[in-house]
PDB file of N, CA and C in Angstrom:
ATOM      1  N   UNK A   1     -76.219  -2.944 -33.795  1.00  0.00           N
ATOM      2  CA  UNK A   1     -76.250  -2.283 -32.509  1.00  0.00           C
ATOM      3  C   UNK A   1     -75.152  -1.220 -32.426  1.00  0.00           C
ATOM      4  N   UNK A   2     -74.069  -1.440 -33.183  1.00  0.00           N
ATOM      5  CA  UNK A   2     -72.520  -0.444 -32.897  1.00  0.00           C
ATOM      6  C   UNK A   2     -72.947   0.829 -33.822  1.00  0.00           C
ATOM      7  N   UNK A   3     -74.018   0.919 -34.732  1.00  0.00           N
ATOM      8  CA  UNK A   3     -74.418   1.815 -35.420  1.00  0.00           C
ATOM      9  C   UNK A   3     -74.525   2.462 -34.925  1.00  0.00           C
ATOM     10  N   UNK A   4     -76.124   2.033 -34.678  1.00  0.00           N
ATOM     11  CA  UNK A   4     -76.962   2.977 -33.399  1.00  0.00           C
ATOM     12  C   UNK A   4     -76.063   4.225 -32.665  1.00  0.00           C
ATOM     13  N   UNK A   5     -75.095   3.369 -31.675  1.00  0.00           N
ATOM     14  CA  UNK A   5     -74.554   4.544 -30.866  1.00  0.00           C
ATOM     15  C   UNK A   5     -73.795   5.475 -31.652  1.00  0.00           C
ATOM     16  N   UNK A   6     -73.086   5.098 -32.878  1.00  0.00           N
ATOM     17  CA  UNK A   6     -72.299   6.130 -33.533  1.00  0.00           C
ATOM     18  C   UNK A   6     -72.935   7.170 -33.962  1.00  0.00           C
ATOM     19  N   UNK A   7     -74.726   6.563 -34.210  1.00  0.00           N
ATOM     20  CA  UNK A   7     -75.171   7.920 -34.471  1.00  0.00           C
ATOM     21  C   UNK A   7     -75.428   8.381 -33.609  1.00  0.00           C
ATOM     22  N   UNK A   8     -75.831   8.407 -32.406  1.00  0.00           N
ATOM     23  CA  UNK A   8     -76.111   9.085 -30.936  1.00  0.00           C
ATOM     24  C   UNK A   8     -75.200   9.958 -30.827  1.00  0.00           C
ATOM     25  N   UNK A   9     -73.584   9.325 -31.052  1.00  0.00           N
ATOM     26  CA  UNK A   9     -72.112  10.204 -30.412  1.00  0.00           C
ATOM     27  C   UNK A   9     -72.353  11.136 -31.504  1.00  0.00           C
ATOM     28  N   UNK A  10     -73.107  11.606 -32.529  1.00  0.00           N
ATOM     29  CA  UNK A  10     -72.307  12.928 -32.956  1.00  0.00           C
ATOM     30  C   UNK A  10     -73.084  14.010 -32.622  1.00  0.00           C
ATOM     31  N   UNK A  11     -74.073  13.662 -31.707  1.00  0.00           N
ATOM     32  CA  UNK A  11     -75.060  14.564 -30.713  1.00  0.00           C
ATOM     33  C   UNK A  11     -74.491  14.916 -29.288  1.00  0.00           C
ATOM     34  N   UNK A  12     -73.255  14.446 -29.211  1.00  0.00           N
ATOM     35  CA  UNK A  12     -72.214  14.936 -27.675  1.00  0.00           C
ATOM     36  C   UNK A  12     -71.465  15.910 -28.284  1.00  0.00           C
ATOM     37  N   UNK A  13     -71.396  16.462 -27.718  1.00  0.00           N
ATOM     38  CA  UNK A  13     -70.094  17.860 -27.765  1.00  0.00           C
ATOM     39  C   UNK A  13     -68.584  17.328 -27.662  1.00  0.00           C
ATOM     40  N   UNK A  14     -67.586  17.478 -28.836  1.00  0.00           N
ATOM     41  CA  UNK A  14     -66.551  17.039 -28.948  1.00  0.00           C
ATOM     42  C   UNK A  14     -65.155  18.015 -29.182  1.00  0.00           C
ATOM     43  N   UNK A  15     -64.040  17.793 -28.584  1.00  0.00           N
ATOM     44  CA  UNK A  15     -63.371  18.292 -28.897  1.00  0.00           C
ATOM     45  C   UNK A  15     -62.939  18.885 -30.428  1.00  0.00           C
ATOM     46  N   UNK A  16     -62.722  20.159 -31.096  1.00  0.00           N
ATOM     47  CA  UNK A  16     -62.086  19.554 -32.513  1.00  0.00           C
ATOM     48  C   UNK A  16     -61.557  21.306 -32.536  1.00  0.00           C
ATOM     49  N   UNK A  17     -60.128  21.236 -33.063  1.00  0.00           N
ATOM     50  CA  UNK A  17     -59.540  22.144 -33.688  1.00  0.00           C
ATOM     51  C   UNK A  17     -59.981  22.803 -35.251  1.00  0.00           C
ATOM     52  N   UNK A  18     -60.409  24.107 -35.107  1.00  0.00           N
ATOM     53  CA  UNK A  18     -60.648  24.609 -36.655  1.00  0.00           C
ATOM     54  C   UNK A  18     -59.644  25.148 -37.096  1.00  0.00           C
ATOM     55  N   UNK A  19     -58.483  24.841 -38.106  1.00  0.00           N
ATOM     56  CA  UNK A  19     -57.663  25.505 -38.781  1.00  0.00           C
ATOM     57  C   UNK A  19     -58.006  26.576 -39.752  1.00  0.00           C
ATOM     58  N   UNK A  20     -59.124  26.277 -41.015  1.00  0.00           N
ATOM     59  CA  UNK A  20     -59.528  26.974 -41.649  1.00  0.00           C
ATOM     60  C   UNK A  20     -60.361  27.966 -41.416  1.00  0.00           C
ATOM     61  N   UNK A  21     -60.917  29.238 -41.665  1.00  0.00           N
ATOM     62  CA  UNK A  21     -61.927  29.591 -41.403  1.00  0.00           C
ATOM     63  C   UNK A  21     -63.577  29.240 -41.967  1.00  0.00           C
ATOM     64  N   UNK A  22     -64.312  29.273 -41.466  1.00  0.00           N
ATOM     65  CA  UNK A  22     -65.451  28.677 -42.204  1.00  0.00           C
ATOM     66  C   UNK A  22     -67.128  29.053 -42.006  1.00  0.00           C
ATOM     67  N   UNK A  23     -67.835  29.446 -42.493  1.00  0.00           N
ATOM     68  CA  UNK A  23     -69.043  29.588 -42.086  1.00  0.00           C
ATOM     69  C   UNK A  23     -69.665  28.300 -41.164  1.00  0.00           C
ATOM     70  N   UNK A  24     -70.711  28.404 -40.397  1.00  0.00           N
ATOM     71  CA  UNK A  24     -70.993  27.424 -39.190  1.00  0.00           C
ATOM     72  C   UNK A  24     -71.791  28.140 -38.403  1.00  0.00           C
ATOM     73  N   UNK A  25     -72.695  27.561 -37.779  1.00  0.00           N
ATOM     74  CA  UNK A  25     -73.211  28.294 -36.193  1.00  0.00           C
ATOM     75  C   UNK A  25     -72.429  28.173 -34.824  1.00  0.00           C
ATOM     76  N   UNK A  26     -72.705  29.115 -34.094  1.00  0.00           N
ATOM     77  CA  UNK A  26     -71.887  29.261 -33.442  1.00  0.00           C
ATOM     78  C   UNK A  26     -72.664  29.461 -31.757  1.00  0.00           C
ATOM     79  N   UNK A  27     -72.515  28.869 -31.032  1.00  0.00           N
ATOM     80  CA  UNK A  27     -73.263  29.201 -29.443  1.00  0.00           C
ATOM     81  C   UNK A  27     -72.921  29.769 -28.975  1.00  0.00           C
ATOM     82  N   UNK A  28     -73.822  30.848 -28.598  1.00  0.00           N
ATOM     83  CA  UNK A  28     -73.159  31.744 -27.574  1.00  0.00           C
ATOM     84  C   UNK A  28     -74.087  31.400 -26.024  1.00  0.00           C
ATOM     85  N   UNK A  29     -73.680  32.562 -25.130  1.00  0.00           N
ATOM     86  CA  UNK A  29     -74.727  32.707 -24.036  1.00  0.00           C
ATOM     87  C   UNK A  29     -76.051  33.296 -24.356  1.00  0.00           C
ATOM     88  N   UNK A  30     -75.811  33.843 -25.564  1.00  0.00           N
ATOM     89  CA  UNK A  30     -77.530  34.767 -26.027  1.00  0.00           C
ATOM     90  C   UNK A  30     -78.203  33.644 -26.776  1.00  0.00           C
ATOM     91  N   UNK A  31     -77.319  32.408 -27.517  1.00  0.00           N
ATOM     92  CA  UNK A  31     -78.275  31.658 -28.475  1.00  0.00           C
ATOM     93  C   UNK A  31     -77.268  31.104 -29.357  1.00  0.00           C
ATOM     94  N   UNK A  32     -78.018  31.073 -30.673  1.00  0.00           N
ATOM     95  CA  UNK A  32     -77.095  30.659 -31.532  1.00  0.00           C
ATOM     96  C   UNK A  32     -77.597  31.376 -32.739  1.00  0.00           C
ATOM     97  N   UNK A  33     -76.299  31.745 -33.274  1.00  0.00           N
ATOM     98  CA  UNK A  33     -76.188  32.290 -34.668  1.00  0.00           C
ATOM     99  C   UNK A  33     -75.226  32.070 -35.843  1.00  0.00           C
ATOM    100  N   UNK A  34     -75.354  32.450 -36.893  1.00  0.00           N
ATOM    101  CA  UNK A  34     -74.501  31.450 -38.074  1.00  0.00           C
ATOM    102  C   UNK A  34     -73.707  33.260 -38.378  1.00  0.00           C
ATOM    103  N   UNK A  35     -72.118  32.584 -38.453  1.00  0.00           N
ATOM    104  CA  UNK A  35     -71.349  33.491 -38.884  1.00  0.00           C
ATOM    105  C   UNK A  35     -69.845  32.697 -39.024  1.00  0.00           C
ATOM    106  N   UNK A  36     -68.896  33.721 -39.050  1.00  0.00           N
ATOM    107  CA  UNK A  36     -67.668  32.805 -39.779  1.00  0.00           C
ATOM    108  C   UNK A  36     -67.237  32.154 -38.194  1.00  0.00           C
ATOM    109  N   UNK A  37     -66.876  30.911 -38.409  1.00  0.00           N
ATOM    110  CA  UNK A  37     -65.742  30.275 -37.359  1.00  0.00           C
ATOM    111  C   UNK A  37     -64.249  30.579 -37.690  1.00  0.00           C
ATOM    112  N   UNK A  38     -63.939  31.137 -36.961  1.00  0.00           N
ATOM    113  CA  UNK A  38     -62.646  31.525 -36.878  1.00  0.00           C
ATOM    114  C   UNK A  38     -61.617  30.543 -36.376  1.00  0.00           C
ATOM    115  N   UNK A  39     -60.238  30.361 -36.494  1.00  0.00           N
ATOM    116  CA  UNK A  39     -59.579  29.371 -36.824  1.00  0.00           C
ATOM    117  C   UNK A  39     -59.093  29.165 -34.909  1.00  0.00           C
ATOM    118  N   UNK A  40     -59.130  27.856 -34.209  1.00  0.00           N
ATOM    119  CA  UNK A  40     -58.998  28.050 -32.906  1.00  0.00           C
ATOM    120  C   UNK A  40     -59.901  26.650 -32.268  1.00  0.00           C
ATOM    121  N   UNK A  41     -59.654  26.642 -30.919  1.00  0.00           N
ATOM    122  CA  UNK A  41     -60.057  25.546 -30.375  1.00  0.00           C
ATOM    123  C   UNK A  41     -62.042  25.731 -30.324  1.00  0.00           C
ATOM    124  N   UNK A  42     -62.766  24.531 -30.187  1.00  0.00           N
ATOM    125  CA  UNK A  42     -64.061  24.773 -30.575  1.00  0.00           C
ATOM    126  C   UNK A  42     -64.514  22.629 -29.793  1.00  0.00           C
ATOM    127  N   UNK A  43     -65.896  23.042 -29.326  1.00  0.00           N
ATOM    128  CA  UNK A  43     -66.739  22.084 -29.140  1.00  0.00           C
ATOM    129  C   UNK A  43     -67.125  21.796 -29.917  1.00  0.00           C
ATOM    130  N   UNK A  44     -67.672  20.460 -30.177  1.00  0.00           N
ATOM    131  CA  UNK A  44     -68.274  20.708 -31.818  1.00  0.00           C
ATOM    132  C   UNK A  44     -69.369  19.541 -31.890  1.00  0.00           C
ATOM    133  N   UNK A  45     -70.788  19.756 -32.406  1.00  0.00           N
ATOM    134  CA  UNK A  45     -71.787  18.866 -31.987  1.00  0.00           C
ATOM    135  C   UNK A  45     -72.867  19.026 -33.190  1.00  0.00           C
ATOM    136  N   UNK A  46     -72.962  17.945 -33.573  1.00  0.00           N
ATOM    137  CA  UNK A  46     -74.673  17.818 -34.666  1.00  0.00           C
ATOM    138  C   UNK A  46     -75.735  18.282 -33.845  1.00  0.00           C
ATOM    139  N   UNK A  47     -76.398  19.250 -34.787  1.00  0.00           N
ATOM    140  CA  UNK A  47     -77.539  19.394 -33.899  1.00  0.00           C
ATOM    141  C   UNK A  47     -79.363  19.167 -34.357  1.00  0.00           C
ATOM    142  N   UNK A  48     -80.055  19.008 -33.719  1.00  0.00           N
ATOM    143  CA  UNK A  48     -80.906  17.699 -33.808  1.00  0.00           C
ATOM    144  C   UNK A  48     -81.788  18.264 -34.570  1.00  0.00           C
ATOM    145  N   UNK A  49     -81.994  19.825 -34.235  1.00  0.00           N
ATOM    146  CA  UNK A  49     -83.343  20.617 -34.969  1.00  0.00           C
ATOM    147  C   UNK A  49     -82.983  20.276 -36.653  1.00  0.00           C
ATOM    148  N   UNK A  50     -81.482  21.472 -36.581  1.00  0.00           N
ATOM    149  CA  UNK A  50     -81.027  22.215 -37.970  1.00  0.00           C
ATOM    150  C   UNK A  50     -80.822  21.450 -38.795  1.00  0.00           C
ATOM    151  N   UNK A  51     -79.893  19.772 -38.143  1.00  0.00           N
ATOM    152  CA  UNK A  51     -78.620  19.192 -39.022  1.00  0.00           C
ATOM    153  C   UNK A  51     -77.884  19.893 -38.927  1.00  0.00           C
ATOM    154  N   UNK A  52     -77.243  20.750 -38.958  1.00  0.00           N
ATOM    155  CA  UNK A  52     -75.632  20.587 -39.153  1.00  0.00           C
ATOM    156  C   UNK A  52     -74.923  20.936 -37.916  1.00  0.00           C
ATOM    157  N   UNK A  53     -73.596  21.169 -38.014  1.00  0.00           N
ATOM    158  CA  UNK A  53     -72.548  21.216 -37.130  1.00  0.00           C
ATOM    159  C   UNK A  53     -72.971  22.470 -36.080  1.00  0.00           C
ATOM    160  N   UNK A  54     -72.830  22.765 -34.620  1.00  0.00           N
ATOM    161  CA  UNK A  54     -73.127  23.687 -34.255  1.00  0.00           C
ATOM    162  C   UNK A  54     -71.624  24.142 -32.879  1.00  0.00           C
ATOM    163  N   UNK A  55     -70.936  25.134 -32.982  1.00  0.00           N
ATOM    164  CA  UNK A  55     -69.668  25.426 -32.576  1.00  0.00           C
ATOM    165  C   UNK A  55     -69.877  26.029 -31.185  1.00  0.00           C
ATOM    166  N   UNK A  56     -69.105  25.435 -30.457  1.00  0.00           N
ATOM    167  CA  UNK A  56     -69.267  26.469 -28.657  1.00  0.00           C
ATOM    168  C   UNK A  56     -67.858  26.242 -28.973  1.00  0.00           C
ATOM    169  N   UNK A  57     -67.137  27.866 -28.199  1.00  0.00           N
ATOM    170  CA  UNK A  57     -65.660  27.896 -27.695  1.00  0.00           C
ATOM    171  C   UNK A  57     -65.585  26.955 -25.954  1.00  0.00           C
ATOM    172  N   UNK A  58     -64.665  26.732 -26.558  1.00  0.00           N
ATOM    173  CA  UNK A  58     -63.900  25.856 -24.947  1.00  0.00           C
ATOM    174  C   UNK A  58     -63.663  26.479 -23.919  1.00  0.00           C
TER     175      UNK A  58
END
């Protein structure tokens, strides 16, 4: 049962600091598009379509 939800939580939007720079998608107000993440505070959430990580600024 404690599984389950851990996989649910990485579908919430979470705090997380990017130090490095890194390729990633990124949300904007127009959508989403894949380009570099720049090093700085960031939301950070699995996303359900793509798989992978998808970045909103705070």
């Amino acid at each position: 049962m404690g599984g389950r939800r851990a996989h649910r939580d990485v579908y919430q939007w979470r705090p997380r600091i990017v130090m490095i720079p890194r390729f990633g998608m990124m949300v904007t107000r127009d959508g989403a598009r894949s380009g570099l993440i720049l090093p700085g505070r960031y939301l950070v959430r699995k996303s359900r379509t793509m798989g992978q990580m998808m970045y909103r600024r705070t």
